[in-house]
PDB file of N, CA and C in Angstrom:
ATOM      1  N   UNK A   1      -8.331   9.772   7.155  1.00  0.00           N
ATOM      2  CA  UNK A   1      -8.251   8.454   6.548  1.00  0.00           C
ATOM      3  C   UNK A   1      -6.779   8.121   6.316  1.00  0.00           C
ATOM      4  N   UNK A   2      -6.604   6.753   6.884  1.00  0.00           N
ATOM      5  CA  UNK A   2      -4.756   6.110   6.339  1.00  0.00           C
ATOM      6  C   UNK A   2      -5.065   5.610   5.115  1.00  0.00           C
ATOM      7  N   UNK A   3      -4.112   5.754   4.449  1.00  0.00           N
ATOM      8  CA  UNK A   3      -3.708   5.170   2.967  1.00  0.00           C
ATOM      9  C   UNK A   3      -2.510   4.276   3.149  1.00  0.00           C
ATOM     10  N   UNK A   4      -2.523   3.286   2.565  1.00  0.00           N
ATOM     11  CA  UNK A   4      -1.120   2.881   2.245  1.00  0.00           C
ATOM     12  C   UNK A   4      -1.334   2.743   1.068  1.00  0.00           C
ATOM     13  N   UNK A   5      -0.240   3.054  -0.096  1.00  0.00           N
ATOM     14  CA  UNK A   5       0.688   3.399  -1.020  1.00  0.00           C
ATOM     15  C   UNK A   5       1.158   2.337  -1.543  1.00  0.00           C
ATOM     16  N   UNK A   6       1.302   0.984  -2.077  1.00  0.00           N
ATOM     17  CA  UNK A   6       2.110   0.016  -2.472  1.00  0.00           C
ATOM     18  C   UNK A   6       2.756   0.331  -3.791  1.00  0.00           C
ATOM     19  N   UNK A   7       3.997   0.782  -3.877  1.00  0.00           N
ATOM     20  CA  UNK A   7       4.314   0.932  -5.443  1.00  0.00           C
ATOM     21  C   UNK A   7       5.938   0.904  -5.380  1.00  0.00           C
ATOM     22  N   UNK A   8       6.634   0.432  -6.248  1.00  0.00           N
ATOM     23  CA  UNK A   8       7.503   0.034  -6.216  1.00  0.00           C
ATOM     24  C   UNK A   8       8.719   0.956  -7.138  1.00  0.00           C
ATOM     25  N   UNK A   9       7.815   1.955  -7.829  1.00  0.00           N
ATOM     26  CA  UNK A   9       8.825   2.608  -8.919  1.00  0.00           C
ATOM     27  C   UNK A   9       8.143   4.403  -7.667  1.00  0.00           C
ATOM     28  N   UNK A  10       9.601   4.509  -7.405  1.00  0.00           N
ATOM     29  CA  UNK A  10       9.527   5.671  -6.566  1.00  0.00           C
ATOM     30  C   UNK A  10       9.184   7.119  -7.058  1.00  0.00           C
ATOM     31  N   UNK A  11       8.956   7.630  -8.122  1.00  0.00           N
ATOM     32  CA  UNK A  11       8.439   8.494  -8.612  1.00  0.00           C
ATOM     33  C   UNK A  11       7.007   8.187  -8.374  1.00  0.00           C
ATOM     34  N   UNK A  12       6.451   7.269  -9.220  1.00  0.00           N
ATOM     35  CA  UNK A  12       4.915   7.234  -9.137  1.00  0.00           C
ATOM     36  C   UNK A  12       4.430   7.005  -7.692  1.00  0.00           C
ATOM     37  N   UNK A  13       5.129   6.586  -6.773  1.00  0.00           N
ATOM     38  CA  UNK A  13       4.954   6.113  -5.330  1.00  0.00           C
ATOM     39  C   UNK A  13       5.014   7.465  -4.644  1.00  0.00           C
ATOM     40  N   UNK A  14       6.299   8.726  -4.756  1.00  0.00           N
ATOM     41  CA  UNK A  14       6.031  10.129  -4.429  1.00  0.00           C
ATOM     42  C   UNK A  14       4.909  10.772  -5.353  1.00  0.00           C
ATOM     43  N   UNK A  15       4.680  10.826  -6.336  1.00  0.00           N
ATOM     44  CA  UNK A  15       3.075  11.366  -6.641  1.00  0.00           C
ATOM     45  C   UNK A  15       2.019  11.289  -6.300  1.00  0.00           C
ATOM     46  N   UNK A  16       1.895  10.052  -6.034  1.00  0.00           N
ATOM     47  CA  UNK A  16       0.972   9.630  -5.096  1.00  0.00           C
ATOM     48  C   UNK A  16       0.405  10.104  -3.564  1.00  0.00           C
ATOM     49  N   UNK A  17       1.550   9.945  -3.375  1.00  0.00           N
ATOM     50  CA  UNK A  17       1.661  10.392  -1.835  1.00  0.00           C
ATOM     51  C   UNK A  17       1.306  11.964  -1.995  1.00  0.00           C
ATOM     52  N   UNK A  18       1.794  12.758  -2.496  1.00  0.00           N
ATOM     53  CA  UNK A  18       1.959  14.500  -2.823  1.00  0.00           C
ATOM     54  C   UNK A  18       0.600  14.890  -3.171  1.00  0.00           C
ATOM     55  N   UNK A  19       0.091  14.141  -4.276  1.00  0.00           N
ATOM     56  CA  UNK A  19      -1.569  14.096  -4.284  1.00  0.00           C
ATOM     57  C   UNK A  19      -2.391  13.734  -3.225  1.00  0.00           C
ATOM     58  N   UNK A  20      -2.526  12.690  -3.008  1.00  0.00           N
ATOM     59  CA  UNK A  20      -3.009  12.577  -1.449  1.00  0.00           C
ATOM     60  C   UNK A  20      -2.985  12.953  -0.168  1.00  0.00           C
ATOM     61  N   UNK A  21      -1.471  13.394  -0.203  1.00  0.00           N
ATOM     62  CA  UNK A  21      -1.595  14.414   1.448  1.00  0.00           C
ATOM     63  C   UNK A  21      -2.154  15.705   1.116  1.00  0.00           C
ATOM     64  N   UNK A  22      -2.216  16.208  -0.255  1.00  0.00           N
ATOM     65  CA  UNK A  22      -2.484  17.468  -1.236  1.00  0.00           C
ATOM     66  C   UNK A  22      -3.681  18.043  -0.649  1.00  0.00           C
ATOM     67  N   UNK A  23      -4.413  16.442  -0.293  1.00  0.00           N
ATOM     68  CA  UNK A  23      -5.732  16.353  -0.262  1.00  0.00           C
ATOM     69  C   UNK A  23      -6.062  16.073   1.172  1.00  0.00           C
ATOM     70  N   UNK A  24      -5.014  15.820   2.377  1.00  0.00           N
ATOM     71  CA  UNK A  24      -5.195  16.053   3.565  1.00  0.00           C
ATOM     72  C   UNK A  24      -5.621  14.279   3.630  1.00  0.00           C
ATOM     73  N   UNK A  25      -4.873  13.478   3.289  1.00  0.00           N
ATOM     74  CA  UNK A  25      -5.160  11.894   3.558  1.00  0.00           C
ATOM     75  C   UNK A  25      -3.444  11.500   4.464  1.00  0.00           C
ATOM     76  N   UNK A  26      -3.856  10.772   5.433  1.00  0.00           N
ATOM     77  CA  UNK A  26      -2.425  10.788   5.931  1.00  0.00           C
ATOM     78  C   UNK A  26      -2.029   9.520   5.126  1.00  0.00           C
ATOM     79  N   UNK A  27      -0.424   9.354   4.692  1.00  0.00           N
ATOM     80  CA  UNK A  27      -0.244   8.676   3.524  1.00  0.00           C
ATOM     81  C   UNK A  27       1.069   7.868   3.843  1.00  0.00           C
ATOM     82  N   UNK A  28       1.232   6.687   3.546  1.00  0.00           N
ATOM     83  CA  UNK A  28       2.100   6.053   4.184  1.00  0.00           C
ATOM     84  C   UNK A  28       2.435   5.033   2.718  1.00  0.00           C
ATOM     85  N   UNK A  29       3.634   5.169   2.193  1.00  0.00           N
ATOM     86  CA  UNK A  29       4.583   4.541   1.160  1.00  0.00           C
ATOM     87  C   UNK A  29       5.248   3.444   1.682  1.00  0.00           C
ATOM     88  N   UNK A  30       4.676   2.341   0.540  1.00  0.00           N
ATOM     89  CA  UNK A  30       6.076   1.284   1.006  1.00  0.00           C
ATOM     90  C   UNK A  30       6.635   0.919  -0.250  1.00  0.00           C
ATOM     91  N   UNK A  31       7.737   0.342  -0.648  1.00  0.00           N
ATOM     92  CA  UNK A  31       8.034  -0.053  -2.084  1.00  0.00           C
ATOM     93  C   UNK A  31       8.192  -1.198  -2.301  1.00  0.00           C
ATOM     94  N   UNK A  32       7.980  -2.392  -1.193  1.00  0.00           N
ATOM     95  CA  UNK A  32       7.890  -3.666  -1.529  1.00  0.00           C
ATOM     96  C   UNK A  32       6.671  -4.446  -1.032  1.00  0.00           C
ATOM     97  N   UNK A  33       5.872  -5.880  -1.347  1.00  0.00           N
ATOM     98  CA  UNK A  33       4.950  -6.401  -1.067  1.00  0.00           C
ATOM     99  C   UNK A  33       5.344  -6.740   0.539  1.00  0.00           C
ATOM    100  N   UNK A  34       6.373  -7.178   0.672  1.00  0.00           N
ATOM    101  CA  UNK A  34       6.738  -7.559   2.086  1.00  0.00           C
ATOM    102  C   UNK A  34       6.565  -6.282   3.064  1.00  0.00           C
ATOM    103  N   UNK A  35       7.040  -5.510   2.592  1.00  0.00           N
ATOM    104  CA  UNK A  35       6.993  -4.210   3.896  1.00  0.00           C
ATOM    105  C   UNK A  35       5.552  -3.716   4.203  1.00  0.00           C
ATOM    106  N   UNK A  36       4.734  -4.025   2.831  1.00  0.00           N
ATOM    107  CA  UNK A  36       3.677  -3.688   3.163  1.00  0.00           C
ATOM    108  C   UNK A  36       2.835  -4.741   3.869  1.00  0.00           C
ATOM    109  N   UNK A  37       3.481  -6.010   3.932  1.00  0.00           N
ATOM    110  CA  UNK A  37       2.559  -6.949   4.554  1.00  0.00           C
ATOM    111  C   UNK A  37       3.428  -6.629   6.200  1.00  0.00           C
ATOM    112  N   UNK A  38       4.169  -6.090   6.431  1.00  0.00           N
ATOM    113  CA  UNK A  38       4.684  -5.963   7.860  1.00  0.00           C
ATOM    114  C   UNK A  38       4.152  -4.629   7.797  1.00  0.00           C
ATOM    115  N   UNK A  39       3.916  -3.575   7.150  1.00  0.00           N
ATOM    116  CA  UNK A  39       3.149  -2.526   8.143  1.00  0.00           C
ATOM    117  C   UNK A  39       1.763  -3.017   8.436  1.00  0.00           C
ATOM    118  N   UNK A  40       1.156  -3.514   7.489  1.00  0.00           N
ATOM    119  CA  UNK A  40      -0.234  -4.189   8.161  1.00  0.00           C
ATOM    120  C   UNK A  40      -0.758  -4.612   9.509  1.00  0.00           C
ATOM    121  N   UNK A  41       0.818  -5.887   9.836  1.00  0.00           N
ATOM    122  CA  UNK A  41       0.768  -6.355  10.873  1.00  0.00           C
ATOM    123  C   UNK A  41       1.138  -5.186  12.026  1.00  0.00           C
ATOM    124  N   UNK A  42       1.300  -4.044  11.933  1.00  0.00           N
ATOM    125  CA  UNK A  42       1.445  -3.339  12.699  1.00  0.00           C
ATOM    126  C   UNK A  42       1.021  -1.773  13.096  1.00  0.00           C
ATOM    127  N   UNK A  43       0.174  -1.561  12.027  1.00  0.00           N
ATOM    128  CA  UNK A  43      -0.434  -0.359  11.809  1.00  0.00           C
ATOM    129  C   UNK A  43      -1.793  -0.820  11.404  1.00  0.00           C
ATOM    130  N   UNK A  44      -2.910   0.638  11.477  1.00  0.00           N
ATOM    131  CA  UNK A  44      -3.667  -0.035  10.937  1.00  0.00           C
ATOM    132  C   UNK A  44      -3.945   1.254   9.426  1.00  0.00           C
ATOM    133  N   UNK A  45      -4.685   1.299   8.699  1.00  0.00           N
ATOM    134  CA  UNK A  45      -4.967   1.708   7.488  1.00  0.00           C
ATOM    135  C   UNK A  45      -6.505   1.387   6.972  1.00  0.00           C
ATOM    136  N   UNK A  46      -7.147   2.603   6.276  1.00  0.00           N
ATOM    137  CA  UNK A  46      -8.685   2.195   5.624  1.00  0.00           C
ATOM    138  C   UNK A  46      -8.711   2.115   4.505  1.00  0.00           C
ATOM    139  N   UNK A  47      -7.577   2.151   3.690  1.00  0.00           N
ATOM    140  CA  UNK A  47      -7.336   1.671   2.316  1.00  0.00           C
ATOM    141  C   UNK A  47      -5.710   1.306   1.709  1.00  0.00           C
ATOM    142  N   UNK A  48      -5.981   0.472   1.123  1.00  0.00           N
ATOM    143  CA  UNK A  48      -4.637   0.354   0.492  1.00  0.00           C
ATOM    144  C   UNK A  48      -4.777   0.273  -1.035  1.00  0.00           C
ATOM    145  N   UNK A  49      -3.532   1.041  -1.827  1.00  0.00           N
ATOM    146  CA  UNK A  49      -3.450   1.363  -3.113  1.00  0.00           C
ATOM    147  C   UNK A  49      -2.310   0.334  -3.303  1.00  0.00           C
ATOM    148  N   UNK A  50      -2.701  -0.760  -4.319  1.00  0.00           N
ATOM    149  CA  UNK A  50      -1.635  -1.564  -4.453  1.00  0.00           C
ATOM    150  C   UNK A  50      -1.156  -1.973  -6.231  1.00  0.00           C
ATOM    151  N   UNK A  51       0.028  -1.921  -6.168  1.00  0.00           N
ATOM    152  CA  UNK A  51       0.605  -2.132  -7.368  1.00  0.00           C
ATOM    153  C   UNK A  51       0.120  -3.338  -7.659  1.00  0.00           C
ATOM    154  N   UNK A  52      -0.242  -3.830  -8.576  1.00  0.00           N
ATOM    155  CA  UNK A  52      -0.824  -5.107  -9.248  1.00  0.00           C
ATOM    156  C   UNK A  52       0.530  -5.995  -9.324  1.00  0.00           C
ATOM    157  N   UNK A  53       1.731  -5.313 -10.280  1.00  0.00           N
ATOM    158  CA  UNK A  53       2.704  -6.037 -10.660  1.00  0.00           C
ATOM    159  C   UNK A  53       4.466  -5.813  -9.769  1.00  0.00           C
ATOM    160  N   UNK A  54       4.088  -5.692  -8.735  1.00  0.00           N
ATOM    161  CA  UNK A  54       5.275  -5.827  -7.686  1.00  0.00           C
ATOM    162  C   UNK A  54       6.261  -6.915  -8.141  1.00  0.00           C
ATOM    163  N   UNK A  55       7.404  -6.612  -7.850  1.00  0.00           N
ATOM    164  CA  UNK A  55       8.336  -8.031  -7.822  1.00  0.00           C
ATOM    165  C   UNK A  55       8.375  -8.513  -6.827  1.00  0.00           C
ATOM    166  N   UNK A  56       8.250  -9.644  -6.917  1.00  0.00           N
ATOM    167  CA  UNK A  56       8.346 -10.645  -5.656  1.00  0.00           C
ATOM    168  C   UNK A  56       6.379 -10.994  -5.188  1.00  0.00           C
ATOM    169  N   UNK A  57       5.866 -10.707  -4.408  1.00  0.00           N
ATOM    170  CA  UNK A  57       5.115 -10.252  -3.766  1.00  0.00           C
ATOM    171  C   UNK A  57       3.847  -9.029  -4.194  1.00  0.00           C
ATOM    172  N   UNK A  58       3.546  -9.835  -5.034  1.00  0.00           N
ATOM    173  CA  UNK A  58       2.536  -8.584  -5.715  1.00  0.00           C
ATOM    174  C   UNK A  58       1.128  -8.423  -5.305  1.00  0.00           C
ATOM    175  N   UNK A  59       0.217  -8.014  -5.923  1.00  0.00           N
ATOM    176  CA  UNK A  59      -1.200  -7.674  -5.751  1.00  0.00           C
ATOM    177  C   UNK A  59      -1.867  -8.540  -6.852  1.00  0.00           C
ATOM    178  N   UNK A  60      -1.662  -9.343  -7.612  1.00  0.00           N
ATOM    179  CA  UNK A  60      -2.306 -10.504  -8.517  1.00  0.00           C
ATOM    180  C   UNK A  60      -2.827 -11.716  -7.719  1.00  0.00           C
ATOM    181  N   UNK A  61      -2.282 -11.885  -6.514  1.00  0.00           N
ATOM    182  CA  UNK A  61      -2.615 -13.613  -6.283  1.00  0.00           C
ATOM    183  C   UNK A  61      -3.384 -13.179  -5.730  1.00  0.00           C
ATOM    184  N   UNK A  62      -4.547 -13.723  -6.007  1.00  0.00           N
ATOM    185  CA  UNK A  62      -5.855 -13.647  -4.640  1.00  0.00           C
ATOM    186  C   UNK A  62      -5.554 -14.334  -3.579  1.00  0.00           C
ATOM    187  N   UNK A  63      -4.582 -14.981  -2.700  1.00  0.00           N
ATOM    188  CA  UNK A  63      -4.343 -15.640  -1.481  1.00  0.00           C
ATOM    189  C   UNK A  63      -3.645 -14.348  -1.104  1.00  0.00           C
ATOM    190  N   UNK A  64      -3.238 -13.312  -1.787  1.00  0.00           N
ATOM    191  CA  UNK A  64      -2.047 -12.036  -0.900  1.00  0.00           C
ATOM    192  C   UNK A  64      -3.358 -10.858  -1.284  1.00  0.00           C
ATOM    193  N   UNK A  65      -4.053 -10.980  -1.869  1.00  0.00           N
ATOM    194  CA  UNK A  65      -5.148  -9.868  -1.874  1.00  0.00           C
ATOM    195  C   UNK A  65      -5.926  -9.904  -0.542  1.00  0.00           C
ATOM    196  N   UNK A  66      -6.779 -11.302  -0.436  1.00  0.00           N
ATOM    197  CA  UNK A  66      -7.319 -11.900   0.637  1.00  0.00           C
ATOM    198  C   UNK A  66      -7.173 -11.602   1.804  1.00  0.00           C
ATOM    199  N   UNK A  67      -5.323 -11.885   1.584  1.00  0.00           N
ATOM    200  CA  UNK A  67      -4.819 -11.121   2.974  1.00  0.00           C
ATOM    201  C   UNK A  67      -4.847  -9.584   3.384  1.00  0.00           C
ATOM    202  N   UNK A  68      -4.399  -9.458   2.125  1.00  0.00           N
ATOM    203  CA  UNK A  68      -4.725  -7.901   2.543  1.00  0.00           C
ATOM    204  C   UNK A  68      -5.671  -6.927   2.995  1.00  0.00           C
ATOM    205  N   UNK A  69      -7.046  -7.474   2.235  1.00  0.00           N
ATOM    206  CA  UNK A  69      -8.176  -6.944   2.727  1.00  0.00           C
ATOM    207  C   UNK A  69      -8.647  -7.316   4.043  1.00  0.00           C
ATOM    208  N   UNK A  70      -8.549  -8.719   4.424  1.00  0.00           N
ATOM    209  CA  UNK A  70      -8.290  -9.285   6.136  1.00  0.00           C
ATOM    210  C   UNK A  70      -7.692  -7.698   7.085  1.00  0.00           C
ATOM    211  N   UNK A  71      -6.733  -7.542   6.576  1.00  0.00           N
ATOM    212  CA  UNK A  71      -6.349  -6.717   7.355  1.00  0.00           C
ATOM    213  C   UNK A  71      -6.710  -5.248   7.466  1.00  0.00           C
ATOM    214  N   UNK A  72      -7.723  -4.737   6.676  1.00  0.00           N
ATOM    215  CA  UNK A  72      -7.984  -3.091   6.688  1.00  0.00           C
ATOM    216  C   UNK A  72      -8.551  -3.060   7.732  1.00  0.00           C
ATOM    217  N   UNK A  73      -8.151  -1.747   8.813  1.00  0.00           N
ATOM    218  CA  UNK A  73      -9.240  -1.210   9.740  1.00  0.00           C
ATOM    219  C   UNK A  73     -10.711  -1.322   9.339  1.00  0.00           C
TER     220      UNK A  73
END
């Protein structure tokens, strides 16, 4: 299973990841809403873990949630 990772404070974003590959999930970190909307467009993933309160580009607006789920494998 792909994961993507959305988190923006890099400690909790490497824990994450360390737990989850821990657990044999291949795990893919991004630290901004934008990068994660460009790996989308270019990878694919069966879940995404997303920070609610990103700067810029977060996981609150349901028009960027919407999108996001559009895009899971």
């Amino acid at each position: 299973m792909r994961i993507l990772v959305v988190e923006d404070e890099q400690k909790v974003g490497n824990a994450l990841r360390e737990g989850l590959e821990g657990e044999r999930y291949d795990v893919t970190v991004e630290r901004t809403g934008e990068g994660a909307f460009f790996r989308l467009t270019t990878e694919a993933f069966d879940l995404i873990l997303l920070d609610l309160m990103l700067p810029g580009r977060d996981g609150r607006s349901e028009e960027h949630t919407s999108e996001l789920q559009s895009r899971l494998h």
